[in-house]
C-alpha atoms as a PDB file:
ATOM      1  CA  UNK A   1     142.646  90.183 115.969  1.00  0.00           C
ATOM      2  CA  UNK A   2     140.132  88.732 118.242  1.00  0.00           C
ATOM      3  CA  UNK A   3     141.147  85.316 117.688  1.00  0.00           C
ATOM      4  CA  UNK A   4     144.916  85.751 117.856  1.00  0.00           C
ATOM      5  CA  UNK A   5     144.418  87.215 121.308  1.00  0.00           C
ATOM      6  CA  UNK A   6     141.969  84.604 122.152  1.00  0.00           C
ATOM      7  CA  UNK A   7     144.768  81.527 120.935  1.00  0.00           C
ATOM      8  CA  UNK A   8     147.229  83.566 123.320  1.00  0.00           C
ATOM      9  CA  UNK A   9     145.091  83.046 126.087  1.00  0.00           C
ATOM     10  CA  UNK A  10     144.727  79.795 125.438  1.00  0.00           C
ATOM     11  CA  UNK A  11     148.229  79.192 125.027  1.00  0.00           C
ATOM     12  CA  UNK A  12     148.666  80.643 128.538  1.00  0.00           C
ATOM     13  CA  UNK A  13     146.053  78.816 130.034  1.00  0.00           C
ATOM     14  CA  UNK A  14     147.828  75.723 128.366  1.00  0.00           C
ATOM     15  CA  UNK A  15     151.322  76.733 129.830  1.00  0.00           C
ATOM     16  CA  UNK A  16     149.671  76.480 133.228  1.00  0.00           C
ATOM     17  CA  UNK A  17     147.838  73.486 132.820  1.00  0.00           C
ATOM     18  CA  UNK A  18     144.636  74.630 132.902  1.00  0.00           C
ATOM     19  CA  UNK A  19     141.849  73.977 130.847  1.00  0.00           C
ATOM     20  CA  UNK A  20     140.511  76.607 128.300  1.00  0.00           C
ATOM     21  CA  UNK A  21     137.244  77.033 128.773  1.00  0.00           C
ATOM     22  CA  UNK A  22     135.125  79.865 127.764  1.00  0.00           C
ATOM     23  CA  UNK A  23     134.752  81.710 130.807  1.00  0.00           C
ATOM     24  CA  UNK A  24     138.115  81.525 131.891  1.00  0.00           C
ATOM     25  CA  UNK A  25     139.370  83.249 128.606  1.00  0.00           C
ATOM     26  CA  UNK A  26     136.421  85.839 129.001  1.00  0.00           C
ATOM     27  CA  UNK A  27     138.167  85.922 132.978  1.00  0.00           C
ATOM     28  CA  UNK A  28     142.161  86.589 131.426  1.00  0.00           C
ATOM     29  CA  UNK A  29     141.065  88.960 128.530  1.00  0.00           C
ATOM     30  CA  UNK A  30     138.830  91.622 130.846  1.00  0.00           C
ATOM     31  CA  UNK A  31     141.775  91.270 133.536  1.00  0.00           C
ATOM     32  CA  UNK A  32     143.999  91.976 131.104  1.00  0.00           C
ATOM     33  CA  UNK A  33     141.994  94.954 129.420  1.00  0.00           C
ATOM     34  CA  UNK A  34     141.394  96.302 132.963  1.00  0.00           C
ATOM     35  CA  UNK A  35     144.750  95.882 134.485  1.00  0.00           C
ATOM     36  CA  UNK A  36     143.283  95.600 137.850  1.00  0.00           C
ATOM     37  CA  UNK A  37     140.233  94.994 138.440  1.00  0.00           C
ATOM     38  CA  UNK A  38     137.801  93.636 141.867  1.00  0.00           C
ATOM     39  CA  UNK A  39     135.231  90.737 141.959  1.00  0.00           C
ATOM     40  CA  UNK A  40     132.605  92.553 141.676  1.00  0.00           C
ATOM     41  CA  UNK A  41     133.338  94.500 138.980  1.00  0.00           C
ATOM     42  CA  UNK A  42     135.068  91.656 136.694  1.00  0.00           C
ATOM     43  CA  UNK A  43     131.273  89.564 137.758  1.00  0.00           C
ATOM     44  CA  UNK A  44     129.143  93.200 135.909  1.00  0.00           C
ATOM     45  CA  UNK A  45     131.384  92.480 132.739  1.00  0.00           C
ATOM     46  CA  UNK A  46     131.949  88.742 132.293  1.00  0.00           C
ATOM     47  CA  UNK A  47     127.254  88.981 132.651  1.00  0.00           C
ATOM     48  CA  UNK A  48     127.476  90.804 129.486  1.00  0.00           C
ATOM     49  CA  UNK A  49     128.742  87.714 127.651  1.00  0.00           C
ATOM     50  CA  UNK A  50     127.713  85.048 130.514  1.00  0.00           C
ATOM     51  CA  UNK A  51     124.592  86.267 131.813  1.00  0.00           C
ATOM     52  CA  UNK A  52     123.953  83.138 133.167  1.00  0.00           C
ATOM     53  CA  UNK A  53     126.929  82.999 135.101  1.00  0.00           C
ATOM     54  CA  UNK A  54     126.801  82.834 138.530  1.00  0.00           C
ATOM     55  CA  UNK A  55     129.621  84.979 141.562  1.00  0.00           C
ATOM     56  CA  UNK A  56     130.333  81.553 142.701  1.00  0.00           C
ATOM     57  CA  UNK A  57     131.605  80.371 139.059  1.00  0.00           C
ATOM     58  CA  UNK A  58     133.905  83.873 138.920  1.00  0.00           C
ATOM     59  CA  UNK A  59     135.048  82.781 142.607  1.00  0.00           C
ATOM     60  CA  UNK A  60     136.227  79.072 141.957  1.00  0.00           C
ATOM     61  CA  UNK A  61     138.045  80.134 138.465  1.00  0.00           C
ATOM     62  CA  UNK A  62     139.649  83.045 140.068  1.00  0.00           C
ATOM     63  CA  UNK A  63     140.733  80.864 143.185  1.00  0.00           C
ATOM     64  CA  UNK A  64     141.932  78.317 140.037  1.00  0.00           C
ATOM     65  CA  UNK A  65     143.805  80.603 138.829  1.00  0.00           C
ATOM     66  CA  UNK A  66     145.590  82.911 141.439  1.00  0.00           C
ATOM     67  CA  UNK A  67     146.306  79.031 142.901  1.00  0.00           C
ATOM     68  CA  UNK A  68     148.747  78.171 139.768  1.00  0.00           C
ATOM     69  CA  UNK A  69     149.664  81.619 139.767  1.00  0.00           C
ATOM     70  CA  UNK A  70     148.476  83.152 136.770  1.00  0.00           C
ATOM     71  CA  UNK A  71     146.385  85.505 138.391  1.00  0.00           C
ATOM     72  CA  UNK A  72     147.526  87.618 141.018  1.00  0.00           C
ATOM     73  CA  UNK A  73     145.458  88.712 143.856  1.00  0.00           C
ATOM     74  CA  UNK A  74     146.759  92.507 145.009  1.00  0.00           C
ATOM     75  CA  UNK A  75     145.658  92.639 148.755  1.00  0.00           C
ATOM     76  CA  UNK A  76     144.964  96.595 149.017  1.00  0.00           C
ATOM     77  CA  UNK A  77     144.627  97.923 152.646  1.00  0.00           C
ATOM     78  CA  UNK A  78     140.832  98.599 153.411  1.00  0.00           C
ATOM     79  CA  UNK A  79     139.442  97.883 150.175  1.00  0.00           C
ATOM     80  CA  UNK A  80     138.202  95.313 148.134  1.00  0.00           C
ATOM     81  CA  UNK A  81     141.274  93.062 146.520  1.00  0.00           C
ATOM     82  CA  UNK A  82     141.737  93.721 142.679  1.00  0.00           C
ATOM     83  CA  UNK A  83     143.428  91.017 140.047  1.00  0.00           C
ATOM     84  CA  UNK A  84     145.981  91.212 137.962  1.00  0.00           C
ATOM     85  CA  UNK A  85     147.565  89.114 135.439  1.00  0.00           C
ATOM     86  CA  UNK A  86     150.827  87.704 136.883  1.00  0.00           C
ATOM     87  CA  UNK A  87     153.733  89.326 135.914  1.00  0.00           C
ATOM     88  CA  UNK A  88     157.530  90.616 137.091  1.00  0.00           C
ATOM     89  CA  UNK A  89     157.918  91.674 140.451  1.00  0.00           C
ATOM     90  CA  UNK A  90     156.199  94.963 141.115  1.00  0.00           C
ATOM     91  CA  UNK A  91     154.739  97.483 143.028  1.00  0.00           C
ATOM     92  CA  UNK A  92     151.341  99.067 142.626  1.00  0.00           C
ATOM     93  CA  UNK A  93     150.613 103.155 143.507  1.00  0.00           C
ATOM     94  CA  UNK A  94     146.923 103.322 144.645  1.00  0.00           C
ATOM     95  CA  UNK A  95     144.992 106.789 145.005  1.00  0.00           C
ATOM     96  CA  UNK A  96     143.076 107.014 147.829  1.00  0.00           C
ATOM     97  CA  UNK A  97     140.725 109.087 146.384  1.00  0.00           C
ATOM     98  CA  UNK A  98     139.313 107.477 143.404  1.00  0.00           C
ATOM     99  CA  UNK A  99     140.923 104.006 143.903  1.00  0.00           C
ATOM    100  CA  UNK A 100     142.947 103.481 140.630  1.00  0.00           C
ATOM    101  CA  UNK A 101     145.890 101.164 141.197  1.00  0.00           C
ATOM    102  CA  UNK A 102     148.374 101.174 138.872  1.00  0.00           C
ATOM    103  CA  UNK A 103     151.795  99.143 138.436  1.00  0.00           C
ATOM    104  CA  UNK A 104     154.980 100.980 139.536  1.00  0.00           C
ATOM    105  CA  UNK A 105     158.212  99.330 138.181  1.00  0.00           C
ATOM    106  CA  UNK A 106     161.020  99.519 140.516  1.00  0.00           C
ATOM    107  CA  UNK A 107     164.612  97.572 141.221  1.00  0.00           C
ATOM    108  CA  UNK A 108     163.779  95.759 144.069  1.00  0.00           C
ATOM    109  CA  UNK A 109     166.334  92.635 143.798  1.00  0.00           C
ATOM    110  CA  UNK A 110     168.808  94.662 145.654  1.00  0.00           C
ATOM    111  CA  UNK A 111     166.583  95.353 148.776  1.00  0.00           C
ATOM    112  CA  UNK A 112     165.552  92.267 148.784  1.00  0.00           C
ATOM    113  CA  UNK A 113     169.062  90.508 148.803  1.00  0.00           C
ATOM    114  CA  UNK A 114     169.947  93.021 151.250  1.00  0.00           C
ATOM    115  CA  UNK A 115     167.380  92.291 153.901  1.00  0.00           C
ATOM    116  CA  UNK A 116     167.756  88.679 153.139  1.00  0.00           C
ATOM    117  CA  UNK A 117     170.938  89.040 154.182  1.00  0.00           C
ATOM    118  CA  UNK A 118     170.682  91.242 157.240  1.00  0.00           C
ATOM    119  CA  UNK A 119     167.750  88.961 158.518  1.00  0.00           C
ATOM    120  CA  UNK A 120     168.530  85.764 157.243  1.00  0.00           C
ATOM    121  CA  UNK A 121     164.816  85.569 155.709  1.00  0.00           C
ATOM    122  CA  UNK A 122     164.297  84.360 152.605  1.00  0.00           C
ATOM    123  CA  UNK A 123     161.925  86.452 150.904  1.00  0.00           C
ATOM    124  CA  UNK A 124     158.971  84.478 149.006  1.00  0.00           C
ATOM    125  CA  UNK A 125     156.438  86.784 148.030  1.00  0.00           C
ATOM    126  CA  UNK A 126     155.933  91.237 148.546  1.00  0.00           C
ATOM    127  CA  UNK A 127     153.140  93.289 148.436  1.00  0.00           C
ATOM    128  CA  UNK A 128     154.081  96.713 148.106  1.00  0.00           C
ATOM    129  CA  UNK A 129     151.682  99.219 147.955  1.00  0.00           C
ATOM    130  CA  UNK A 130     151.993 102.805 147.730  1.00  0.00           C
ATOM    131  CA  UNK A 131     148.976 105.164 148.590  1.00  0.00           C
ATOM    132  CA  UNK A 132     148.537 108.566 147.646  1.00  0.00           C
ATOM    133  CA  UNK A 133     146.480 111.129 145.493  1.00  0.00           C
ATOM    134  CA  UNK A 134     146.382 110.420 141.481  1.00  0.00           C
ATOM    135  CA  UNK A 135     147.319 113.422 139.005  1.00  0.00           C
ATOM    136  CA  UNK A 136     143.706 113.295 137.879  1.00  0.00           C
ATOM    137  CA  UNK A 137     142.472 113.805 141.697  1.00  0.00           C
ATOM    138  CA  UNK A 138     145.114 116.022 142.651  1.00  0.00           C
END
């Protein structure tokens, strides 16, 4: 198992041209197995099999990758921003309380085409995110 997911992640480091190196597979399979997850706490998990590895290293292969998009950076509003592995347009639902952030699906296409429209703004990029109180802090 470990190495199929490994030559996936090197496949999709491949598709966008990047080179495979060790720590940037550790980087894609702990974002990926976090969902969203901060600097600080993807630098506390990539030391357990890097413990040489230095916040400057996570920094530039972060920056790498959110710059050929296959990490995306989720800006949340006074906090720290968490990473995600890029995917379909989505939103996230944040609690405020305990600072989970999880994906929300929704049809957006249609709002978006419709304030293109209105506005006559092309729309390049959304960050919608919804704050509230998670069932578990509820």
């Amino acid at each position: 198992m470990y190495n199929s997911k490994m030559n996936t992640y090197m496949e999709t480091l491949r598709q966008y041209n990047l080179k495979a190196t060790p720590q940037r597979l550790a980087i894609i399979d702990i974002v990926n197995k976090h969902g969203h997850i901060n600097i600080d706490t993807l630098y506390e998990e990539i030391k357990k099999q890097f413990n040489s590895i230095s916040l400057a290293t996570i920094y530039k292969n972060i920056n790498t990758m959110t710059e050929n998009q296959l990490l995306l950076e989720v800006k949340l509003p006074n906090s720290k921003s968490v990473y995600e592995v890029t995917k379909s347009r989505h939103a996230h639902l944040r609690c405020e309380l305990c600072g989970d952030v999880q994906d929300l699906t929704i049809d957006s296409n249609s709002l978006f085409v419709d304030i293109s429209n209105k506005y006559d703004f092309k729309i390049n990029n959304t960050d919608v995110i919804l704050s509230g109180i998670c069932k578990d802090c509820q």
